[in-house]
C-alpha atoms as a PDB file:
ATOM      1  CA  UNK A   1     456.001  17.657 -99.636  1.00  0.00           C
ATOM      2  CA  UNK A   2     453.122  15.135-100.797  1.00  0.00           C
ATOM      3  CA  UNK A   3     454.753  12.800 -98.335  1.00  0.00           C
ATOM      4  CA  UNK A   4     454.169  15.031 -95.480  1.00  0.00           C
ATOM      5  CA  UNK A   5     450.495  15.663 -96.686  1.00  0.00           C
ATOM      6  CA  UNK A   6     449.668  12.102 -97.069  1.00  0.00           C
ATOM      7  CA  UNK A   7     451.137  11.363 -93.415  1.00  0.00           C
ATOM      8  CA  UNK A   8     448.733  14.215 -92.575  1.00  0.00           C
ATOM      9  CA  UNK A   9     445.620  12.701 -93.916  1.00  0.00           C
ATOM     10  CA  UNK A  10     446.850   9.058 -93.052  1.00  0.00           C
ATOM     11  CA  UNK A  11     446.763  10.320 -89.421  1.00  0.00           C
ATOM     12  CA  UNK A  12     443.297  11.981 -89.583  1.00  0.00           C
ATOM     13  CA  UNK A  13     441.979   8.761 -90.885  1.00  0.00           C
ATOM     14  CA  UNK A  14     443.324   6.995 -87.894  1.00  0.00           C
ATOM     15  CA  UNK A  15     442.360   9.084 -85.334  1.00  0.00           C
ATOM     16  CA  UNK A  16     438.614   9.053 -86.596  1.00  0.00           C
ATOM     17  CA  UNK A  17     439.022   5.288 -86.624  1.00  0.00           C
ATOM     18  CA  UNK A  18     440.059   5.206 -83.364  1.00  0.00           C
ATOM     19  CA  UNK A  19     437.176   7.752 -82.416  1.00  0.00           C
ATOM     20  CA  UNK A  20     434.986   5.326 -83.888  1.00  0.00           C
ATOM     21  CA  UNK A  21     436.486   2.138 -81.939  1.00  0.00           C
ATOM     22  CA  UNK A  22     435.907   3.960 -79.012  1.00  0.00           C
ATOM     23  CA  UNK A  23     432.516   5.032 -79.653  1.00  0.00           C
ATOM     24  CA  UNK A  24     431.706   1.234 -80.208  1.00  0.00           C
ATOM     25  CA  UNK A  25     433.804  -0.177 -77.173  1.00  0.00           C
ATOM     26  CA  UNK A  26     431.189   2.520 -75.248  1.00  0.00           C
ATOM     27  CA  UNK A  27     428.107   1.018 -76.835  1.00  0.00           C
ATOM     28  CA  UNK A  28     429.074  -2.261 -76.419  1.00  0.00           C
ATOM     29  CA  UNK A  29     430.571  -2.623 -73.017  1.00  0.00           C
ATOM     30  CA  UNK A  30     429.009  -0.007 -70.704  1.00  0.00           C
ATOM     31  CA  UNK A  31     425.917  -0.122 -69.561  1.00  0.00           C
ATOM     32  CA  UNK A  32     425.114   3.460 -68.275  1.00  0.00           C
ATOM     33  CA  UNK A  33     425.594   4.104 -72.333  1.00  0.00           C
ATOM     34  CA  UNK A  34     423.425   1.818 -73.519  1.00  0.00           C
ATOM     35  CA  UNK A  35     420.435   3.054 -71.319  1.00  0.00           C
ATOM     36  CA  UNK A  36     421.017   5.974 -72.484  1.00  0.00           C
ATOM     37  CA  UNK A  37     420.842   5.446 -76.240  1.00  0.00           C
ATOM     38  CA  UNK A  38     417.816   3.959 -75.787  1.00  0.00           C
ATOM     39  CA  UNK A  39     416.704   6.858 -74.393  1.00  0.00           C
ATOM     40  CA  UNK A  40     418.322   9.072 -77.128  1.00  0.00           C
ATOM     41  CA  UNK A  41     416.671   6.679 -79.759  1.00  0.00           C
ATOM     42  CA  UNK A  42     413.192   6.895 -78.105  1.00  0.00           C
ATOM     43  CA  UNK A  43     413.297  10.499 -77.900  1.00  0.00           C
ATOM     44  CA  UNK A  44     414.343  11.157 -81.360  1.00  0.00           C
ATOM     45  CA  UNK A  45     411.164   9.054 -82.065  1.00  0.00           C
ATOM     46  CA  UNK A  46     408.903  10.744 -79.982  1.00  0.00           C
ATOM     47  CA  UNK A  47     410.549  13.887 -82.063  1.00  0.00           C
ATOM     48  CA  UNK A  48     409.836  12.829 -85.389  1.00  0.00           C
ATOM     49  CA  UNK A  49     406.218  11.523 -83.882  1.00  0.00           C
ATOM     50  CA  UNK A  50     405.361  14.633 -82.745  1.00  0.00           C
ATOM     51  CA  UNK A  51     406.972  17.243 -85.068  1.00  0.00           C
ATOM     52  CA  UNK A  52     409.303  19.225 -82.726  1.00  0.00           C
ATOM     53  CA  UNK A  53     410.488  22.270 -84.361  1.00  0.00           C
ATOM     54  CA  UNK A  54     413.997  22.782 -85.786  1.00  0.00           C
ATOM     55  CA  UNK A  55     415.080  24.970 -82.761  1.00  0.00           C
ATOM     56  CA  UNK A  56     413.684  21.822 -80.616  1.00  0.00           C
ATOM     57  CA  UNK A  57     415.868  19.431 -82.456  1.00  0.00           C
ATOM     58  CA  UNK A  58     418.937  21.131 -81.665  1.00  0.00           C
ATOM     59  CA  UNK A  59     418.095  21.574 -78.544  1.00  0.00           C
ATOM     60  CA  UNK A  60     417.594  18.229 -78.125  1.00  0.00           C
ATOM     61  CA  UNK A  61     420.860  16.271 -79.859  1.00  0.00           C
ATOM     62  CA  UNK A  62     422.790  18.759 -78.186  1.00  0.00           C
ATOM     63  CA  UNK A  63     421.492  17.507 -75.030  1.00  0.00           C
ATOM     64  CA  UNK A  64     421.935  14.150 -76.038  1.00  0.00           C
ATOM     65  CA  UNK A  65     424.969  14.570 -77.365  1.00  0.00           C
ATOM     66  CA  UNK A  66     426.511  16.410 -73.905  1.00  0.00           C
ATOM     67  CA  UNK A  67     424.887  13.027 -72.008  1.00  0.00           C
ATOM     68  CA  UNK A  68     426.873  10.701 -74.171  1.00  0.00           C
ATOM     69  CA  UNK A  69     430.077  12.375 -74.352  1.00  0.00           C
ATOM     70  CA  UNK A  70     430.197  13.312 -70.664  1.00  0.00           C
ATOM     71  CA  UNK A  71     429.317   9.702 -70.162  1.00  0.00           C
ATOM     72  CA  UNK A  72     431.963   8.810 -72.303  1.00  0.00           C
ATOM     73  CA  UNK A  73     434.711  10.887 -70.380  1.00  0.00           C
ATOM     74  CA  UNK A  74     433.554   9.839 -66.783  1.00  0.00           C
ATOM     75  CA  UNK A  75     434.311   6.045 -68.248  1.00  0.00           C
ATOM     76  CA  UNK A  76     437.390   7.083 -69.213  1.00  0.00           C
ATOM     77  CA  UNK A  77     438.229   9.049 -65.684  1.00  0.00           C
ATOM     78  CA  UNK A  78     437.033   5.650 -64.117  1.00  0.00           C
ATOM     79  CA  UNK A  79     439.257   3.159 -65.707  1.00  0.00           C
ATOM     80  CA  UNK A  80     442.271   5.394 -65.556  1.00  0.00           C
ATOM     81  CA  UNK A  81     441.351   5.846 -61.894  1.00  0.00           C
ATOM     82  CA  UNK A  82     441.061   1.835 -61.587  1.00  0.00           C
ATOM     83  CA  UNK A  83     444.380   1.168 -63.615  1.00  0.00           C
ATOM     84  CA  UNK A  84     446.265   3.936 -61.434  1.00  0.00           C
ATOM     85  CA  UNK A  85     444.852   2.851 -58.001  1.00  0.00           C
ATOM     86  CA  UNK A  86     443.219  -0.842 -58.388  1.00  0.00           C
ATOM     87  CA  UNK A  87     442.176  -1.219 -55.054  1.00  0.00           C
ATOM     88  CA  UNK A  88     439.814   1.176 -53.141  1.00  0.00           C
ATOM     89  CA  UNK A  89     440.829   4.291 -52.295  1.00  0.00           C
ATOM     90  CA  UNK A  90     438.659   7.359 -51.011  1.00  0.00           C
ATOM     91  CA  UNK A  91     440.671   9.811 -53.166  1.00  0.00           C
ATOM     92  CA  UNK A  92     440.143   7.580 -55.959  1.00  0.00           C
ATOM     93  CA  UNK A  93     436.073   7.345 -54.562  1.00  0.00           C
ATOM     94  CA  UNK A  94     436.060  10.890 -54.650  1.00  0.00           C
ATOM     95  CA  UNK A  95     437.643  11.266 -58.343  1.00  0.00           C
ATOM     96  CA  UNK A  96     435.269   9.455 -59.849  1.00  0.00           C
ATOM     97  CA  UNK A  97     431.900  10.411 -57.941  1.00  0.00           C
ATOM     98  CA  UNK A  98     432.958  13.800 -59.069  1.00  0.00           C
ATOM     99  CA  UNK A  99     432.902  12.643 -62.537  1.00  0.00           C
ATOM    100  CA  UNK A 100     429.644  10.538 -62.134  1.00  0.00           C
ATOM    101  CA  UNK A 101     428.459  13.450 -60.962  1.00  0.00           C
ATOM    102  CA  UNK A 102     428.630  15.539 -64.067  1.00  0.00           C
ATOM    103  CA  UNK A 103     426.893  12.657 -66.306  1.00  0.00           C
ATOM    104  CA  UNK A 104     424.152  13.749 -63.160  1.00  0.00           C
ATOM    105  CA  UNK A 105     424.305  17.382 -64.232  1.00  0.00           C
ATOM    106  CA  UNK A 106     424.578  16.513 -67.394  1.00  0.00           C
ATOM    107  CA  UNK A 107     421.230  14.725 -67.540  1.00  0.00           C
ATOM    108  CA  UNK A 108     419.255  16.850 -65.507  1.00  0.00           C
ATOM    109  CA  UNK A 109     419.252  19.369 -67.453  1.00  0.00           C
ATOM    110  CA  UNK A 110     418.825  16.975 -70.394  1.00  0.00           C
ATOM    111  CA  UNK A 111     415.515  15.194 -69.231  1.00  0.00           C
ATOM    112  CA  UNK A 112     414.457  19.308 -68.135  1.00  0.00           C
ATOM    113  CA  UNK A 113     414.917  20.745 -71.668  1.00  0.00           C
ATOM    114  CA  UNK A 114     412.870  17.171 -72.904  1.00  0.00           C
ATOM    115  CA  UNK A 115     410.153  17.979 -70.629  1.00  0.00           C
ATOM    116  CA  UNK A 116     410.338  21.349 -71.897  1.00  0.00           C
ATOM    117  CA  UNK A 117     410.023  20.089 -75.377  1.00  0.00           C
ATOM    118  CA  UNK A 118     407.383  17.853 -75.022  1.00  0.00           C
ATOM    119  CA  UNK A 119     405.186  18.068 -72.284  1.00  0.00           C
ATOM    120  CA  UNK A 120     403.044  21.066 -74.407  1.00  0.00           C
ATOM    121  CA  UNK A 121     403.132  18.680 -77.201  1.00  0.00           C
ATOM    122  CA  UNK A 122     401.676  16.138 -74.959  1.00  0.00           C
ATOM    123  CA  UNK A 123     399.089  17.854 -72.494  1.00  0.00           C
END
């Protein structure tokens, strides 16, 4: 019975590692994710610089948080899409402007709830 607990906590460890290799192949190879961790680091600045409340915090790393990992999942749909079907295809077009589309929703309402946040603090 250990054995089969130790699997069990063998495989958690792996799949965080492998959540974290992903995570880093994100930061480090796509550039829609780097833009916007700069703007999640400049934000969480401007948060600390101008004392947002604790409601405003959430607010705002759960809107960063929803950018990044919708990000991260319309990478994903794209190089599936690109291993599956290499060469264009407007089904395959489609596919992923849907997904790119969702990072757009995604950060709307992101940059809305920021302005909410901070234009009082700043006018």
């Amino acid at each position: 019975m250990n054995n089969a607990k130790d699997s069990f906590i063998i495989n958690r460890i792996k799949a965080f590692r492998y959540a974290f290799k992903g995570a880093w192949l994100l930061i480090k190879k796509e550039p829609s994710i780097k833009v916007q961790m700069v703007c999640a680091v400049l934000v969480t600045i401007l948060g600390f610089v101008l004392d947002i409340s604790t409601t405003e915090w959430i607010l705002q790393l759960l809107s960063i948080g929803l950018v990044l990992s919708i990000e991260g999942l319309n990478t994903a749909v794209e190089k599936v899409a690109d291993f599956i079907h290499p060469e264009y295809h407007k089904k395959i077009g489609d596919i992923k402007d849907v997904a790119a589309g969702a990072v757009t929703f995604a950060a709307l309402i992101a940059a809305i709830i920021g302005l909410i946040i901070y234009i009082p603090k700043l006018f």
